[in-house]
Protein backbone atom coordinates (compact mmCIF):
# COMPACT_ATOMS: atom_id res chain seq x y z
CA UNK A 1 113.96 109.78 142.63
CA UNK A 2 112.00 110.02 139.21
CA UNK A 3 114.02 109.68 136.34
CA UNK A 4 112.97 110.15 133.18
CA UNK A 5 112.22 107.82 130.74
CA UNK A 6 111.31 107.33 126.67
CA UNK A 7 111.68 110.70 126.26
CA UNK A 8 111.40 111.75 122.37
CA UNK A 9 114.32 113.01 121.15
CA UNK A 10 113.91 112.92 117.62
CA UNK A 11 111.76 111.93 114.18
CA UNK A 12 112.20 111.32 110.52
CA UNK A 13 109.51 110.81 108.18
CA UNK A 14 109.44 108.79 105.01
CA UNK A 15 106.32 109.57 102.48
CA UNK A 16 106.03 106.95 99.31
CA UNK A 17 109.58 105.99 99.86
CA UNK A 18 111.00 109.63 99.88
CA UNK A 19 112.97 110.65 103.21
CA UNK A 20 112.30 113.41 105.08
CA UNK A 21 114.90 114.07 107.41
CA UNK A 22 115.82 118.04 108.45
CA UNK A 23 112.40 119.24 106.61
CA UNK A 24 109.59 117.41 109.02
CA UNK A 25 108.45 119.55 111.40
CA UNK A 26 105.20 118.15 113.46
CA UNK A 27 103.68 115.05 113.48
CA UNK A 28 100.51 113.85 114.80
CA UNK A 29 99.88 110.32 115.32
CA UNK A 30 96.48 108.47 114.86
CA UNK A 31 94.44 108.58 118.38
CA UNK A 32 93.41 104.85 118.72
CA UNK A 33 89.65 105.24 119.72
CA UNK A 34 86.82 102.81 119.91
CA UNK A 35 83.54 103.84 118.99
CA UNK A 36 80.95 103.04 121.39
CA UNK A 37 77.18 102.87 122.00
CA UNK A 38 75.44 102.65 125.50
CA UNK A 39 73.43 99.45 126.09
CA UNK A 40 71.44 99.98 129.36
CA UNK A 41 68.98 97.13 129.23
CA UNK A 42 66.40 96.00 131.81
CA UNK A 43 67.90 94.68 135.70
CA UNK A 44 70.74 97.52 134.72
CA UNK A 45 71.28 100.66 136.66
CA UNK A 46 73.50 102.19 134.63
CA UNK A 47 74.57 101.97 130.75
CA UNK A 48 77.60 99.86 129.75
CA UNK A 49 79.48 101.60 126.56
CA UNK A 50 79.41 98.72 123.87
CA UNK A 51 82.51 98.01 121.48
CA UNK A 52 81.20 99.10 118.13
CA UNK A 53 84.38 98.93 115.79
CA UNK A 54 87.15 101.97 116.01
CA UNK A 55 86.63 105.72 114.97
CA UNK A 56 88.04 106.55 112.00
CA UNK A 57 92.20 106.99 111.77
CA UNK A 58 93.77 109.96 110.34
CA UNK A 59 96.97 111.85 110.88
CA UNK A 60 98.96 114.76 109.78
CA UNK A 61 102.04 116.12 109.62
CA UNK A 62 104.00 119.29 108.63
CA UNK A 63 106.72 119.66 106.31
CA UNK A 64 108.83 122.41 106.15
CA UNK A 65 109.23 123.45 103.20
CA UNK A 66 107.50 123.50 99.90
CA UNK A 67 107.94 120.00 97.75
CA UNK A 68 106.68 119.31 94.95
CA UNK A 69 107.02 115.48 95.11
CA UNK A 70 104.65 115.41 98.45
CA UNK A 71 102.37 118.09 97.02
CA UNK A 72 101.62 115.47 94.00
CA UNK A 73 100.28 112.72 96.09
CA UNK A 74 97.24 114.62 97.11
CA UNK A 75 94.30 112.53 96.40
CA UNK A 76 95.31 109.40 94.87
CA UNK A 77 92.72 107.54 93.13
CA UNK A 78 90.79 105.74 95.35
CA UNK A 79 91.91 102.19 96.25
CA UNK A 80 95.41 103.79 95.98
CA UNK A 81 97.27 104.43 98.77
CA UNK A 82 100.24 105.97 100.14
CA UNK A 83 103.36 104.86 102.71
CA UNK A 84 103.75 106.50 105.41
CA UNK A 85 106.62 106.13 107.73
CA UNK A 86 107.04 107.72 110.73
CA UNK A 87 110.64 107.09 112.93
CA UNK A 88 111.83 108.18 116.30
CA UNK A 89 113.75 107.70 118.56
CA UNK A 90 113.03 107.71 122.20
CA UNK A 91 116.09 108.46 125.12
CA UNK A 92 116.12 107.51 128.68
CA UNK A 93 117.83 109.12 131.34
CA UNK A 94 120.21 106.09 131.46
CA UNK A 95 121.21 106.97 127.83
CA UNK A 96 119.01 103.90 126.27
CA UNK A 97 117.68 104.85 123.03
CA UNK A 98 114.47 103.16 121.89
CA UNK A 99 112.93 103.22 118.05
CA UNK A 100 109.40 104.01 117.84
CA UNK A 101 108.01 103.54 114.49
CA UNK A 102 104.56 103.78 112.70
CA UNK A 103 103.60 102.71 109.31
CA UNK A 104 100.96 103.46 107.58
CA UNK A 105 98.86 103.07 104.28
CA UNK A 106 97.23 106.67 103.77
CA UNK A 107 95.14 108.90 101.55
CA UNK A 108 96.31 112.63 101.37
CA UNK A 109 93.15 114.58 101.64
CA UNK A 110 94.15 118.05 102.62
CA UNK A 111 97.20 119.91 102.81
CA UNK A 112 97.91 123.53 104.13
CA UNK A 113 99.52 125.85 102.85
CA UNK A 114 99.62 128.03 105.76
CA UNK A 115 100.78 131.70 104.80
CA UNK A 116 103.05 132.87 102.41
CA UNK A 117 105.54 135.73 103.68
CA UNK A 118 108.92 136.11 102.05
CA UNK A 119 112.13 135.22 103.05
CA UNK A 120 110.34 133.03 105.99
CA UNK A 121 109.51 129.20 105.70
CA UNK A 122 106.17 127.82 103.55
CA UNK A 123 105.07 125.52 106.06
CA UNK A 124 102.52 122.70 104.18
CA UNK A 125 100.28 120.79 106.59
CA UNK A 126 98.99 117.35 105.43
CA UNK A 127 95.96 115.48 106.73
CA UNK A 128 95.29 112.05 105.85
CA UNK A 129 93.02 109.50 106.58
CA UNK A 130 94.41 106.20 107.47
CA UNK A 131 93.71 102.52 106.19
CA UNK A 132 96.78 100.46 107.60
CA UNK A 133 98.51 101.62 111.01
CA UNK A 134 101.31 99.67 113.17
CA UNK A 135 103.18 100.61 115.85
CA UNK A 136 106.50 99.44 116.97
CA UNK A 137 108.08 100.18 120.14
CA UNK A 138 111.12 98.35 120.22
CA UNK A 139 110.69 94.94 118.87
CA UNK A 140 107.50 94.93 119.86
CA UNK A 141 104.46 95.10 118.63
CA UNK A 142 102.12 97.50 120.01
CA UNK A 143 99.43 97.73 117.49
CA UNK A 144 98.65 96.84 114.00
CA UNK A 145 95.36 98.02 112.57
CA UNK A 146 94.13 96.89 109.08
CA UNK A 147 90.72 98.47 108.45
CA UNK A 148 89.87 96.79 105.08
CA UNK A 149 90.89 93.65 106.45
CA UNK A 150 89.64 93.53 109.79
CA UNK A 151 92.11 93.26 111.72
CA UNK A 152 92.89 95.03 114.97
CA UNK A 153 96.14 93.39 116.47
CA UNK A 154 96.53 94.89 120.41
CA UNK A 155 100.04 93.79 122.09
CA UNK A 156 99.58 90.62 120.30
CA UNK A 157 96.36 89.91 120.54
CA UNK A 158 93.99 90.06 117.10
CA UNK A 159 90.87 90.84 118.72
CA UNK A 160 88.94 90.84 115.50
CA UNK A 161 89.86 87.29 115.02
CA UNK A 162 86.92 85.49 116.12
CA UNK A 163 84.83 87.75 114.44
CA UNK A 164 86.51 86.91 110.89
CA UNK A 165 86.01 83.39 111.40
CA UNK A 166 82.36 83.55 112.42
CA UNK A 167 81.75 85.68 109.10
CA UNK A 168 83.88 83.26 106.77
CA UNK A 169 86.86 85.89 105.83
């Protein structure tokens, strides 16, 4: 018998320390993808895809209604950045209720407006790029991602860690 598991039940989301519970509608996580580049050197029959750093992260998310306060943190200055939390909370069919959350340090650099139509919701869309991303399941761990510091933290393992040393940061 399959029985469901970790099924997402609900979200909250937090922007620069603001809560957004009952007005979050959508959210998109980052998709954790490495970039690659074929290496097919001589005595190969095929290319191998090569480990070439991550794609870029980005996110988004849809409010739903029309604030102000997250409206004003389009386009920091750059070096600034800003939290992003992301809650949930996953149910099994056993009742067990897991917290999934993701934290981020972001840059705002589009939102949505979507259309305007009265007496109906103002949706606003935001897509941001992402600098800092980590990932708990639980109590654990799943990923932590630090772009400007190099560090790429999968179940544990910093995999960027060698790398650091050999280039003295």
């Amino acid at each position: 018998m399959l029985i469901a598991r970790n099924i997402l039940k609900n979200l909250n989301l937090f922007l620069d320390g603001r809560g957004y519970a009952g007005q979050v509608t959508e959210y998109t996580a980052p998709d954790m993808t490495v970039a690659t580049e074929d290496l097919r050197a001589g005595g190969m029959d095929a290319p191998l895809p090569i480990d070439q750093g991550m794609e870029a992260l980005s996110a988004s998310f849809v409010l739903a209604g029309y604030d102000a306060d997250a409206l004003a943190l389009w386009s920091v200055s750059e070096g600034e950045k800003v939290a992003l939390t992301i809650r949930a909370a996953l149910e099994s069919y056993d009742g067990t209720v897991t917290p999934v959350v993701h934290n981020m340090r972001c840059r705002i650099l589009g939102i949505a407006r979507g259309t305007w139509t009265p007496g109906q919701q103002s949706p606003l869309t935001f897509n941001v790029s992402v600098e800092y991303f980590k990932e708990t399941h639980g109590d654990r761990v799943l990923y932590e991602i630090d772009v400007i510091n190099m560090k790429r933290v999968v179940n544990g393992v910093d995999r960027l860690a060698a790398q650091r040393a050999a280039l003295g940061l």
